[in-house]
PDB file of N, CA and C in Angstrom:
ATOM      1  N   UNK A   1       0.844  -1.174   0.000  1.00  0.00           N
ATOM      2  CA  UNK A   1       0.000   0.000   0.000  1.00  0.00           C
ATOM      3  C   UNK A   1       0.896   1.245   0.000  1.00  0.00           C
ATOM      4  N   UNK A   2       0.428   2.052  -1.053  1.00  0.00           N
ATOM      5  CA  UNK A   2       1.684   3.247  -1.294  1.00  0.00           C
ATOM      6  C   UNK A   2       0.983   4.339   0.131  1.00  0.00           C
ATOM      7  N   UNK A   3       2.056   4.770   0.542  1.00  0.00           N
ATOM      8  CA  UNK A   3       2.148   6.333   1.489  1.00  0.00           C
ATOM      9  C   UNK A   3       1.138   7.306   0.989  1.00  0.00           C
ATOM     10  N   UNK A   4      -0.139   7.568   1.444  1.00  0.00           N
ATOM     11  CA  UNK A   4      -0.419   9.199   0.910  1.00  0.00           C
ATOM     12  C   UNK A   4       0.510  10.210   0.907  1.00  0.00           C
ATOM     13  N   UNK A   5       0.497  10.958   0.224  1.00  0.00           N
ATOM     14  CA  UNK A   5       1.117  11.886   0.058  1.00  0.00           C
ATOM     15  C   UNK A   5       1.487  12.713   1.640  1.00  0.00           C
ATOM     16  N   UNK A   6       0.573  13.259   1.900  1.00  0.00           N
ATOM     17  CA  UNK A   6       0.313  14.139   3.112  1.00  0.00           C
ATOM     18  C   UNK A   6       1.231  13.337   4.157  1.00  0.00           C
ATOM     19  N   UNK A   7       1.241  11.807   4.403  1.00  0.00           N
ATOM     20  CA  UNK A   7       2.305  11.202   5.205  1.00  0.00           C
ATOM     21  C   UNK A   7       3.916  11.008   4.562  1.00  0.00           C
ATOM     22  N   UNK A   8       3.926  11.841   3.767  1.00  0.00           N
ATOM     23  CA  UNK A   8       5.023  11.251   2.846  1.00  0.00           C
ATOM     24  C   UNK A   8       6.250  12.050   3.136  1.00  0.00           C
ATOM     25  N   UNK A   9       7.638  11.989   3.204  1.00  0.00           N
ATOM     26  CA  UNK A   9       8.258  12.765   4.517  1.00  0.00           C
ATOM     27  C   UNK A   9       9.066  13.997   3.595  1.00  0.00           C
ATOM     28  N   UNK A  10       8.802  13.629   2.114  1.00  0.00           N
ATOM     29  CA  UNK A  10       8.766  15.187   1.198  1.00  0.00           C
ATOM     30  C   UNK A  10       7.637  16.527   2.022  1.00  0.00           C
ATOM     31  N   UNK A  11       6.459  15.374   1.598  1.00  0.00           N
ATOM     32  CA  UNK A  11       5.084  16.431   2.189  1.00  0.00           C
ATOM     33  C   UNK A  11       5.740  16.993   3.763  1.00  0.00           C
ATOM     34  N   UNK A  12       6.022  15.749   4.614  1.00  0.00           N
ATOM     35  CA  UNK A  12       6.079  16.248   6.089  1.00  0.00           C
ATOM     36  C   UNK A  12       7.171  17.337   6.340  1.00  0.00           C
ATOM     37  N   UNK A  13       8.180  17.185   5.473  1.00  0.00           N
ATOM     38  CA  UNK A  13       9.399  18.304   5.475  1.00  0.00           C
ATOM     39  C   UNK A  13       9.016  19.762   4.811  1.00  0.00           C
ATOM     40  N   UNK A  14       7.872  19.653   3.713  1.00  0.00           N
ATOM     41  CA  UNK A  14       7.870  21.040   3.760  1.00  0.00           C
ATOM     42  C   UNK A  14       6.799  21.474   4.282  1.00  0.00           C
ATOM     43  N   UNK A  15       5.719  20.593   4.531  1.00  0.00           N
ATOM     44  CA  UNK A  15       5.093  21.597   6.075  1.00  0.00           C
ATOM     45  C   UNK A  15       5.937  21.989   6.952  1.00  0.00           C
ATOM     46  N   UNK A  16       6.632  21.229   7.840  1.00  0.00           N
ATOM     47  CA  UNK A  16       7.919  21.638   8.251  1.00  0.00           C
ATOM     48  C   UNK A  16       8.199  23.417   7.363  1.00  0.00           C
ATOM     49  N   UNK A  17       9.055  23.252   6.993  1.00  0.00           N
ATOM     50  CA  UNK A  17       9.267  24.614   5.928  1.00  0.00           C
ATOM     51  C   UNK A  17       8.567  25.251   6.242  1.00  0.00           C
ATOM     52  N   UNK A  18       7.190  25.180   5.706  1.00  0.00           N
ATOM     53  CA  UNK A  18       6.488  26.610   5.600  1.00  0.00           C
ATOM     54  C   UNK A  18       6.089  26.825   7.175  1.00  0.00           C
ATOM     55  N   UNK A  19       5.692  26.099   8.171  1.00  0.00           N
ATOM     56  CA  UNK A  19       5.512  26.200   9.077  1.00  0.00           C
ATOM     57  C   UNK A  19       6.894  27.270   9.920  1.00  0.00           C
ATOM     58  N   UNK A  20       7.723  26.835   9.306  1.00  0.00           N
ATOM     59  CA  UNK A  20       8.956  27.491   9.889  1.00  0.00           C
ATOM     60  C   UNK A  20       8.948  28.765   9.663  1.00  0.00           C
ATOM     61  N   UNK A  21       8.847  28.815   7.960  1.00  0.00           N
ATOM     62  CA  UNK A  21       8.723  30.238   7.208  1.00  0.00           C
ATOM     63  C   UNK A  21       7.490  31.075   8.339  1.00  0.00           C
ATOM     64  N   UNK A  22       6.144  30.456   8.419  1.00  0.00           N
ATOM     65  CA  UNK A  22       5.582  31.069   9.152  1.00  0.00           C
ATOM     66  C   UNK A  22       5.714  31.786  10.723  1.00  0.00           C
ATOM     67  N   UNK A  23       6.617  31.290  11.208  1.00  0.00           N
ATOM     68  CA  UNK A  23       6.935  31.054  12.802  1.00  0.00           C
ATOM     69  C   UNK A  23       8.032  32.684  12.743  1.00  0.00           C
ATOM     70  N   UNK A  24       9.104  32.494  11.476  1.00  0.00           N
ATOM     71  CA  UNK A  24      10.132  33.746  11.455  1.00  0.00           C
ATOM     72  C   UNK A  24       8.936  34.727  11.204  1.00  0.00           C
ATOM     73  N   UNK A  25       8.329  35.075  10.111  1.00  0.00           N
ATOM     74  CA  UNK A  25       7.723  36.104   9.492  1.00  0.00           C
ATOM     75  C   UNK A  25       6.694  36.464  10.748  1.00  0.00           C
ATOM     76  N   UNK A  26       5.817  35.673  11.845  1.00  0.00           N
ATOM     77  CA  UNK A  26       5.062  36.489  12.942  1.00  0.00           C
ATOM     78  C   UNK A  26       6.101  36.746  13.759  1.00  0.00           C
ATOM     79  N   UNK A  27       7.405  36.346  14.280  1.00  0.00           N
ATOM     80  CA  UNK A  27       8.500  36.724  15.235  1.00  0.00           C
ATOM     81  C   UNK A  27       8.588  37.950  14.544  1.00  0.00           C
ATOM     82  N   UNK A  28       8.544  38.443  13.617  1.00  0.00           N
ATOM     83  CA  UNK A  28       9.481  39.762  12.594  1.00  0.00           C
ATOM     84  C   UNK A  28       8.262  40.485  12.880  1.00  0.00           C
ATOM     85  N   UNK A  29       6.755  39.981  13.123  1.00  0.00           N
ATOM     86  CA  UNK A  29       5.587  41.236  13.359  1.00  0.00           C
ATOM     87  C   UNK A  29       5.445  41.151  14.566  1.00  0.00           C
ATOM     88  N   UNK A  30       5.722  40.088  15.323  1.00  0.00           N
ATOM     89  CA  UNK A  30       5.668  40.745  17.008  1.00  0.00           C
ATOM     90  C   UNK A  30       6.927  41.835  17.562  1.00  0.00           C
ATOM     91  N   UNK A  31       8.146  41.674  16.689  1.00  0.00           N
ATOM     92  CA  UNK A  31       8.970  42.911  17.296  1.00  0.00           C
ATOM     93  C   UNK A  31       8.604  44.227  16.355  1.00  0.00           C
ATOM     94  N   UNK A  32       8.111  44.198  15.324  1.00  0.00           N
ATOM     95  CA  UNK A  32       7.471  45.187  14.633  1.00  0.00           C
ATOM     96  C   UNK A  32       6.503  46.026  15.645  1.00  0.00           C
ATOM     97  N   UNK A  33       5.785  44.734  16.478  1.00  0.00           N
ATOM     98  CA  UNK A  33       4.297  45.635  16.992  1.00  0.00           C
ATOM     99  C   UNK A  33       4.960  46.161  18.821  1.00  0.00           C
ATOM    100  N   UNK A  34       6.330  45.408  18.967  1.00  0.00           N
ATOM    101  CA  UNK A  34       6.342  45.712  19.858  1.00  0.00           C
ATOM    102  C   UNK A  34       7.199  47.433  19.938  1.00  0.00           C
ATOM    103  N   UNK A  35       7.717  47.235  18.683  1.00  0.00           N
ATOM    104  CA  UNK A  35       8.413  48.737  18.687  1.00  0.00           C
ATOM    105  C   UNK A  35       7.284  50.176  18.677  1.00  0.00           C
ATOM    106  N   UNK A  36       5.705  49.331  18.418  1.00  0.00           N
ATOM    107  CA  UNK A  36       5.213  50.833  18.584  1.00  0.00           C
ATOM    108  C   UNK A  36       4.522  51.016  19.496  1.00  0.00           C
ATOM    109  N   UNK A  37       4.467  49.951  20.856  1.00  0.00           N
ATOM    110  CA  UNK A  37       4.296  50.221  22.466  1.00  0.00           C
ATOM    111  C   UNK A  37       2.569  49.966  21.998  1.00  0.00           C
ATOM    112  N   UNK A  38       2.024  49.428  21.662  1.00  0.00           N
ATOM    113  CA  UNK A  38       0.678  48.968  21.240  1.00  0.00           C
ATOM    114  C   UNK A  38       0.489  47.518  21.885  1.00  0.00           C
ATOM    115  N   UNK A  39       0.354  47.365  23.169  1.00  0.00           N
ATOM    116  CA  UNK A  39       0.170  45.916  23.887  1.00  0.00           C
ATOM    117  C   UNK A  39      -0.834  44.813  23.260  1.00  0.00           C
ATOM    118  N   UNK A  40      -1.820  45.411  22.902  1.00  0.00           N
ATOM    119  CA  UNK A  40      -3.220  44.351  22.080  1.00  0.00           C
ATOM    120  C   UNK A  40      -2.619  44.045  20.942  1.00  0.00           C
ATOM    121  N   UNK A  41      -1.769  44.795  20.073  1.00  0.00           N
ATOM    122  CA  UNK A  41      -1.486  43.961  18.686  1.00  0.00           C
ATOM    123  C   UNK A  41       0.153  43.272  19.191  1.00  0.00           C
ATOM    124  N   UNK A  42       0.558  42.958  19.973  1.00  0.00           N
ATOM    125  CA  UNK A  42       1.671  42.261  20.739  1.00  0.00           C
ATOM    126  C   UNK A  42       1.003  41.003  20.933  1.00  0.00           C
ATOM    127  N   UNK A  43       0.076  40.934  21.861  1.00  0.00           N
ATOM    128  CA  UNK A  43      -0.839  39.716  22.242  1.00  0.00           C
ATOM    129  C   UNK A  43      -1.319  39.202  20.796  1.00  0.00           C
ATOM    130  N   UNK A  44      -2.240  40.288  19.869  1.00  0.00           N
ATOM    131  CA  UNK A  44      -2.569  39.418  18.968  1.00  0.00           C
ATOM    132  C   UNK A  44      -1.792  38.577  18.082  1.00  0.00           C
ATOM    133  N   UNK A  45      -0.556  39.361  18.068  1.00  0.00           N
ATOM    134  CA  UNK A  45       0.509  38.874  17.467  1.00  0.00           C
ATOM    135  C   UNK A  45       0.953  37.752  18.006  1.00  0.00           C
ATOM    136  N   UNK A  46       1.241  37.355  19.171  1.00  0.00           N
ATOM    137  CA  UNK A  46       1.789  36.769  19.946  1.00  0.00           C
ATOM    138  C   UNK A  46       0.462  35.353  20.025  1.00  0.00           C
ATOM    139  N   UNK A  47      -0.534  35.743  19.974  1.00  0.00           N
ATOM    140  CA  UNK A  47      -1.296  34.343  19.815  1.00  0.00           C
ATOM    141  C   UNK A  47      -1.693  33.912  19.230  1.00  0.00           C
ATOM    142  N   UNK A  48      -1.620  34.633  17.778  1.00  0.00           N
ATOM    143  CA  UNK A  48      -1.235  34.294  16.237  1.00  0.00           C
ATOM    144  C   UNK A  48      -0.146  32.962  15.784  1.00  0.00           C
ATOM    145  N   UNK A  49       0.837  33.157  16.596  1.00  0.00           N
ATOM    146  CA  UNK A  49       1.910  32.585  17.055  1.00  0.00           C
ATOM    147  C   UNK A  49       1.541  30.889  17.411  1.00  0.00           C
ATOM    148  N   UNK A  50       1.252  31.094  18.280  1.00  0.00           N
ATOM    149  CA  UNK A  50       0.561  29.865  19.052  1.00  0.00           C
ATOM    150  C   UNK A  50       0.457  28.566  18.419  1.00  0.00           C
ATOM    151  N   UNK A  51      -0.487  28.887  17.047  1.00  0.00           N
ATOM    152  CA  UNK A  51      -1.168  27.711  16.367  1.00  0.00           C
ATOM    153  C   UNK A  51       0.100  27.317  15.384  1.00  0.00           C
ATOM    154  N   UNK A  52       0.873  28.208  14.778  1.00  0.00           N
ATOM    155  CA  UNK A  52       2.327  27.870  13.639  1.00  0.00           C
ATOM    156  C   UNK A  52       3.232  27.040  14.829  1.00  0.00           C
ATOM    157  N   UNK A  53       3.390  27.295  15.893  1.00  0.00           N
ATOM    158  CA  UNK A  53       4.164  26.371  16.652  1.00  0.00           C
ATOM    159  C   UNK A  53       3.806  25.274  17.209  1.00  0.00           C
ATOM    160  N   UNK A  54       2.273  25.338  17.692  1.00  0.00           N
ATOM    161  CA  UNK A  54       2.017  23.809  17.455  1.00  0.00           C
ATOM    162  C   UNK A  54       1.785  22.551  16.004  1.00  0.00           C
ATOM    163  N   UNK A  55       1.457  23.432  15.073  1.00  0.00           N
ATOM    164  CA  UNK A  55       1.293  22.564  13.780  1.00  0.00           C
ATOM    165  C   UNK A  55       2.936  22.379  13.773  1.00  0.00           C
ATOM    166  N   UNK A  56       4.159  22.871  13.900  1.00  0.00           N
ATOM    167  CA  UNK A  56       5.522  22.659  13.418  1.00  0.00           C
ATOM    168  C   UNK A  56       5.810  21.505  14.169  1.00  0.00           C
ATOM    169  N   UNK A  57       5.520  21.224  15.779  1.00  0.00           N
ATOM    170  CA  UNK A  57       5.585  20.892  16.241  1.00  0.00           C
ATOM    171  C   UNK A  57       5.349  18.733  16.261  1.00  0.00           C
ATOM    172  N   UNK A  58       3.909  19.133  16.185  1.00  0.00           N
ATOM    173  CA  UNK A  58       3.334  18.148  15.158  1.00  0.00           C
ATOM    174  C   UNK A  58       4.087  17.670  14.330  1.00  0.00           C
ATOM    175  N   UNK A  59       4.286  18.379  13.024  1.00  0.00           N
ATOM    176  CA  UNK A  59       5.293  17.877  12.020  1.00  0.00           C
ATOM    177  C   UNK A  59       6.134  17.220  12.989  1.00  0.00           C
ATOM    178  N   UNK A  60       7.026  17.713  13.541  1.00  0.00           N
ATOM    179  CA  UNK A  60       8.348  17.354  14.219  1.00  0.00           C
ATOM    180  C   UNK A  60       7.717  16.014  14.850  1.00  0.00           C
ATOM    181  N   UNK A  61       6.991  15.952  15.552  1.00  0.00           N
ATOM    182  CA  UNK A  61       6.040  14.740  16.115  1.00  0.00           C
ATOM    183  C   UNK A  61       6.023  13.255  14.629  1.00  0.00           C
ATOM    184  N   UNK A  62       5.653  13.472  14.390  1.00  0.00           N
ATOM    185  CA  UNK A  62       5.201  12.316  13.122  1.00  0.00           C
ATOM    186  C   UNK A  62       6.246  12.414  12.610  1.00  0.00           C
ATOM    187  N   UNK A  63       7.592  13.400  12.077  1.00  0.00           N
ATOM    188  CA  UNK A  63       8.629  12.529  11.038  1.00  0.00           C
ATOM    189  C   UNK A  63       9.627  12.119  12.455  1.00  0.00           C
ATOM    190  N   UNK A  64      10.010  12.458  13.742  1.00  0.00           N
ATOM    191  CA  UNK A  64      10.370  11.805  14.308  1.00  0.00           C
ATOM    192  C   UNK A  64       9.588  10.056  14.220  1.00  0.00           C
ATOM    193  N   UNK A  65       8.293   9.998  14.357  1.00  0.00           N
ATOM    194  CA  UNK A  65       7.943   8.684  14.577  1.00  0.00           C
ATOM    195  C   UNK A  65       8.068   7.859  13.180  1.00  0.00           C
ATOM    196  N   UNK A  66       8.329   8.950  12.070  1.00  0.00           N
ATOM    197  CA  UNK A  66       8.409   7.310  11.027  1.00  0.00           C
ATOM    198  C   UNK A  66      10.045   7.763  11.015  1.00  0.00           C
ATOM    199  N   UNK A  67      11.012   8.029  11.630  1.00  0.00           N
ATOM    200  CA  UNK A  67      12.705   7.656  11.515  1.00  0.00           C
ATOM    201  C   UNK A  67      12.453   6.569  12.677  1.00  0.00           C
ATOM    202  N   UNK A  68      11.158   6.456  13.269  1.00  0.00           N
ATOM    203  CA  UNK A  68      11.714   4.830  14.517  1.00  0.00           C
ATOM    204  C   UNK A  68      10.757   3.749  13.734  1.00  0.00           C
ATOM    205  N   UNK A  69      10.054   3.880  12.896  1.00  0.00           N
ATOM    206  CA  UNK A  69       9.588   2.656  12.406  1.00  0.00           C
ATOM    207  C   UNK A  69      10.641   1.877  12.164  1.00  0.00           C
ATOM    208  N   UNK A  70       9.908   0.550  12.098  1.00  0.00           N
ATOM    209  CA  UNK A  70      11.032  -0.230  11.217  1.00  0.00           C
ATOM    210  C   UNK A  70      10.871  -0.855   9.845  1.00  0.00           C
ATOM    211  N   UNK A  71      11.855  -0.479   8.938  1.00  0.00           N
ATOM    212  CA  UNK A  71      11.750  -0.480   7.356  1.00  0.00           C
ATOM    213  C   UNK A  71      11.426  -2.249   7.120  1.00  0.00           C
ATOM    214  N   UNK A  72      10.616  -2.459   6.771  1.00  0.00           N
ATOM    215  CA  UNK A  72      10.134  -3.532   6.146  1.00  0.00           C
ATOM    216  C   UNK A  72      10.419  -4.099   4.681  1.00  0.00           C
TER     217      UNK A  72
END
């Protein structure tokens, strides 16, 4: 039975990627929002944040678990 795609550790590496890409580019708007002393768009920024680090995370979760499978 072939791999879907979406499990496939091309797919899982560049979610990875963009997830990453995503994680720099809100770090670059939370010190943006923090340079103009505006606390609510800090937070929003900041819990914007939240969900790109758990989806990366994830990733990191599942291609760790298929490097411990064992190749058949």
């Amino acid at each position: 039975m072939p791999t879907s795609p979406k499990n496939s550790k091309v797919g899982l590496a560049l979610n990875l990627g963009g997830s990453a890409l995503a994680i720099v580019r809100t770090v670059k708007q939370v010190r943006r929002a923090r340079g103009t002393q505006d606390a609510l768009t800090v937070l929003n920024t900041v819990a914007g944040l939240l969900p790109l680090i758990t989806s990366a995370l994830l990733v990191l979760r599942r291609l760790r678990g298929r490097s411990q499978e064992p190749a058949w």
